[in-house]
N, C-alpha and C. Protein backbone atom coordinates (compact mmCIF):
# COMPACT_ATOMS: atom_id res chain seq x y z
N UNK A 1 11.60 -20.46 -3.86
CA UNK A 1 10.99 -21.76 -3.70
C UNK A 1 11.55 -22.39 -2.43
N UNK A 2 10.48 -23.31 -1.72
CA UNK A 2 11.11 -24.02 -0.44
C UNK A 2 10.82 -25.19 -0.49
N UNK A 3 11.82 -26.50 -0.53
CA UNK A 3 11.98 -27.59 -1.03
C UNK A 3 12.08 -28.43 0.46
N UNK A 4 11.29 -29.21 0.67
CA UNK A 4 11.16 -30.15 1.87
C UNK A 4 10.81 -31.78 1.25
N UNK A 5 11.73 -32.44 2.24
CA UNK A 5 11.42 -33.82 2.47
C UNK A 5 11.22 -34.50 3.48
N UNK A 6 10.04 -35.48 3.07
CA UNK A 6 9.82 -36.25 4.04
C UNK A 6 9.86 -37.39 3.88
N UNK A 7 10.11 -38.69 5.12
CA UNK A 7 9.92 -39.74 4.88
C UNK A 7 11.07 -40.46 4.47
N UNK A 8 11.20 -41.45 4.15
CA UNK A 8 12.52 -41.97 3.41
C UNK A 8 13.15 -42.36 2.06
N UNK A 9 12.61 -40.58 1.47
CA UNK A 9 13.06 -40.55 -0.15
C UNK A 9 14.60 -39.74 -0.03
N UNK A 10 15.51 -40.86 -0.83
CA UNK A 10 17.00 -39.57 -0.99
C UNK A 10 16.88 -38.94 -0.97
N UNK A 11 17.32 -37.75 0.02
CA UNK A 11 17.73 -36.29 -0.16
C UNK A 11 18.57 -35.88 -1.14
N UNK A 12 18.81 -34.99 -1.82
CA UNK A 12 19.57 -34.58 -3.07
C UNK A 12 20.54 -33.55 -1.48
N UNK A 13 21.98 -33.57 -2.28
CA UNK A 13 22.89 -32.81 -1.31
C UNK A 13 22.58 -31.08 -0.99
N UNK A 14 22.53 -30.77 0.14
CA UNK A 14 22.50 -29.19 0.57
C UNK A 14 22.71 -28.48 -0.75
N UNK A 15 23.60 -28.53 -1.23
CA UNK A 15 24.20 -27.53 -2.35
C UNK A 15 23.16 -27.72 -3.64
N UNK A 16 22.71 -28.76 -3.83
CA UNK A 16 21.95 -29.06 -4.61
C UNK A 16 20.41 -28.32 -4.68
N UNK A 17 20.33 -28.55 -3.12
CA UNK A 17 18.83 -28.05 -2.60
C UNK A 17 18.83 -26.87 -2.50
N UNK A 18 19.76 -26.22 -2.44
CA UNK A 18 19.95 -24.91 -2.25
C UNK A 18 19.85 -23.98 -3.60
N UNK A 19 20.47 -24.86 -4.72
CA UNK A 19 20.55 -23.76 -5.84
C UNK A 19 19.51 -23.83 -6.83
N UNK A 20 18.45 -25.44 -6.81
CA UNK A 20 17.06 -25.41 -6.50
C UNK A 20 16.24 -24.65 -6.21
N UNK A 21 16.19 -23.86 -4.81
CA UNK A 21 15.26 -23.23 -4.15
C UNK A 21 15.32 -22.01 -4.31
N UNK A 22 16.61 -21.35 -5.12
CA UNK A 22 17.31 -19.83 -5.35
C UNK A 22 16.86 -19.85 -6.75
N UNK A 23 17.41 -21.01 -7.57
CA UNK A 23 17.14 -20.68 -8.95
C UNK A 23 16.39 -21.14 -10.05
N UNK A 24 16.01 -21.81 -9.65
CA UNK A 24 14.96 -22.67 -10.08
C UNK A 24 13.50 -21.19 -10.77
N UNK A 25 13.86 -21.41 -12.28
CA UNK A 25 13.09 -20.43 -13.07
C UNK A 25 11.19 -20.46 -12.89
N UNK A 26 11.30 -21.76 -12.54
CA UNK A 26 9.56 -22.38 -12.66
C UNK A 26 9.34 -23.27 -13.75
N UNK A 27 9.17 -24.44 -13.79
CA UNK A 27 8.48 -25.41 -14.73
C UNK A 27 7.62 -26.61 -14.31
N UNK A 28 7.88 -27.75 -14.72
CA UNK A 28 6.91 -28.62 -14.72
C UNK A 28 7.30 -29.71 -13.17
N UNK A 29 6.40 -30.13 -12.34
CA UNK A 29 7.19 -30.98 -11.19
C UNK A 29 7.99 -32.02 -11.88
N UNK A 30 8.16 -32.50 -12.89
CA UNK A 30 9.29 -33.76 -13.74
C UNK A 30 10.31 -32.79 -14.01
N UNK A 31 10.42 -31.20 -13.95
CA UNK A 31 11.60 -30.77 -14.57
C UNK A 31 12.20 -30.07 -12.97
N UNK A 32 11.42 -30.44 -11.89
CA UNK A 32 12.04 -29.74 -10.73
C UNK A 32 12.88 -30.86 -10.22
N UNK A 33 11.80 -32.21 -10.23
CA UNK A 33 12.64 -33.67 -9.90
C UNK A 33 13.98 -33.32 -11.04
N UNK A 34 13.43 -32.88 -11.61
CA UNK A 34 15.54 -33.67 -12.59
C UNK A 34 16.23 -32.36 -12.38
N UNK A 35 15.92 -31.50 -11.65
CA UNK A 35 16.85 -30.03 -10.99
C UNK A 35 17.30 -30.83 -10.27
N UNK A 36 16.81 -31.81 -9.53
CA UNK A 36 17.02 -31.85 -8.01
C UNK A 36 18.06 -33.24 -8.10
N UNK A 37 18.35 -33.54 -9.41
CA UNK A 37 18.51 -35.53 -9.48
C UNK A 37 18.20 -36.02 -9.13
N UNK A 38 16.50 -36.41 -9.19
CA UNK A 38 16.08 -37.33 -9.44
C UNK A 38 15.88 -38.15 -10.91
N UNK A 39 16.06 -39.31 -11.13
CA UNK A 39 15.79 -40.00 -12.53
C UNK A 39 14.35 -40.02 -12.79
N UNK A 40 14.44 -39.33 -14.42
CA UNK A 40 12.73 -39.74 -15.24
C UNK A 40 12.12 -40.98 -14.34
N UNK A 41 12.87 -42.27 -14.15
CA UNK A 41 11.62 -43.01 -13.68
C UNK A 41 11.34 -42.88 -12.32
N UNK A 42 12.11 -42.13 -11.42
CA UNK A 42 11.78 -41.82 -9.94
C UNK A 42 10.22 -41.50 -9.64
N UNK A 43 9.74 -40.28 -11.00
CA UNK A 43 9.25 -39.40 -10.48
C UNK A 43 7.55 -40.15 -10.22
N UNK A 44 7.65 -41.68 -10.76
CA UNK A 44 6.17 -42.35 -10.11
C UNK A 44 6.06 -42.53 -8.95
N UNK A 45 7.71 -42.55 -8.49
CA UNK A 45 7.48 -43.37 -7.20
C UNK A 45 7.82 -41.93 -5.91
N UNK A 46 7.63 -40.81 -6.58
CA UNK A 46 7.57 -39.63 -5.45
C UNK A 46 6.05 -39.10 -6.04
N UNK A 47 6.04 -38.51 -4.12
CA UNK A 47 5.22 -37.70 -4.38
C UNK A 47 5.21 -36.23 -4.10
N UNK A 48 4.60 -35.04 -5.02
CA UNK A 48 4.92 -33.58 -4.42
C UNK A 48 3.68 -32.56 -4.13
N UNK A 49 3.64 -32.38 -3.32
CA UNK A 49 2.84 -31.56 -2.76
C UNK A 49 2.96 -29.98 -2.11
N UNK A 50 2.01 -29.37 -3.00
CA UNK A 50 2.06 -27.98 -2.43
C UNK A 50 0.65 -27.25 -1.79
N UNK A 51 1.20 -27.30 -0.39
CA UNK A 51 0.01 -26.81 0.41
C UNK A 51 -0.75 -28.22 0.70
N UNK A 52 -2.03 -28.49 0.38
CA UNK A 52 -2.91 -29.61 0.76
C UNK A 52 -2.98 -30.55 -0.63
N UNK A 53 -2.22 -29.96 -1.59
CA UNK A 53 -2.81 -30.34 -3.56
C UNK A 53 -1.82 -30.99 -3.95
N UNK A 54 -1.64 -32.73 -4.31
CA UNK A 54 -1.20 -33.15 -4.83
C UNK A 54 -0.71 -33.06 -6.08
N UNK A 55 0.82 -32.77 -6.49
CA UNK A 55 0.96 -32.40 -8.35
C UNK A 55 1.23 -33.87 -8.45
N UNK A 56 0.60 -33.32 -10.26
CA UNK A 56 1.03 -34.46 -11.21
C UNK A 56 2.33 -34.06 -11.63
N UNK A 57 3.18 -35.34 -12.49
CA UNK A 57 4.31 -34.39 -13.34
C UNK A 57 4.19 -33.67 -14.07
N UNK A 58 3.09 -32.83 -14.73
CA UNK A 58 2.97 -32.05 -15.70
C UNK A 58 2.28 -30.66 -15.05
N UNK A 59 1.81 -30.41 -13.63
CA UNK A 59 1.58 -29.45 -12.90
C UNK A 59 2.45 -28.50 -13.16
N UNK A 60 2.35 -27.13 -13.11
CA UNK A 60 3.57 -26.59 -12.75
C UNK A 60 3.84 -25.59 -11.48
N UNK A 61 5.15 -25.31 -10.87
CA UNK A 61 5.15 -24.95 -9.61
C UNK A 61 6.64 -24.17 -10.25
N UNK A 62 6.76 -22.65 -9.56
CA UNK A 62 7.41 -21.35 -9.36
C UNK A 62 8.14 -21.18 -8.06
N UNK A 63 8.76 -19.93 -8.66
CA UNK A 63 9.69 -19.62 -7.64
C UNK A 63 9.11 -19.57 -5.90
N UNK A 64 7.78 -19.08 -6.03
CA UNK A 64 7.28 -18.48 -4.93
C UNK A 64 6.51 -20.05 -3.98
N UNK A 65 6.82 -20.81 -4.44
CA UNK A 65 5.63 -21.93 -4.05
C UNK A 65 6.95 -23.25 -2.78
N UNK A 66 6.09 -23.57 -2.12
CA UNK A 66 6.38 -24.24 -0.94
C UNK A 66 5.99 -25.93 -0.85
N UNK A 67 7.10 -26.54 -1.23
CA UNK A 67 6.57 -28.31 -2.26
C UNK A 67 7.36 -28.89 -1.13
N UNK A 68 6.36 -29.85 -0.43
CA UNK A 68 7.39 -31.37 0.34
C UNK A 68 7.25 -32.45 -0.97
N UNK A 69 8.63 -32.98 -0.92
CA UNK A 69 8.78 -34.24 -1.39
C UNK A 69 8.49 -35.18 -0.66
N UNK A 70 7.51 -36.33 -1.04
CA UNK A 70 7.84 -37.41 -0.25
C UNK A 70 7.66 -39.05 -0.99
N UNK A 71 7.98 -39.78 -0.46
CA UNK A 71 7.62 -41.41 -1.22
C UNK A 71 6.46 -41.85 -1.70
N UNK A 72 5.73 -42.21 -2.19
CA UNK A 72 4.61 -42.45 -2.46
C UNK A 72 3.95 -44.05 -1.84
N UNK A 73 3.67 -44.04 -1.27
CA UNK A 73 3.41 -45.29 -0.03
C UNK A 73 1.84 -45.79 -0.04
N UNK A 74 1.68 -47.04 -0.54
CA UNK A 74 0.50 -47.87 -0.84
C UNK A 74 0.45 -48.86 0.64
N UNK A 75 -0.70 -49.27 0.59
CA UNK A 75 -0.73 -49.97 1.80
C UNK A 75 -2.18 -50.81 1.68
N UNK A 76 -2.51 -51.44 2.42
CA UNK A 76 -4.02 -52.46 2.36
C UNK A 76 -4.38 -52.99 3.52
């Protein structure tokens, strides 16, 4: 797995991201956010994307898959 961020959401520490992207079995994007520490209520206010396809938290995404994190940003 390859774990990217963008924008100005906390980064979780190198070591963190790292054993994430190695070991991370595959489950749901709410169970990759709390690999990564992020908190249950973070995960409204991120957003994850793989390829062009927005996940929900209940999507699921694998070892093999390529996800940016980023903030979720409203505007008018």
């Amino acid at each position: 797995m390859k774990v990217s961020f963008f924008g100005p959401v906390q980064v979780p520490s190198p070591e963190v991201v790292a054993a994430v992207e190695h070991g991370f079995p595959g489950g749901t994007v709410r169970e990759l956010l709390a690999a990564l520490g992020f908190a249950p209520e973070q995960v409204w206010f991120l957003s994850v994307v793989r390829g062009d396809e927005r996940l929900a938290p209940e999507d699921h995404v694998g070892p093999g898959d390529e996800v940016s994190i980023m903030l979720v940003v409203g505007g008018g």
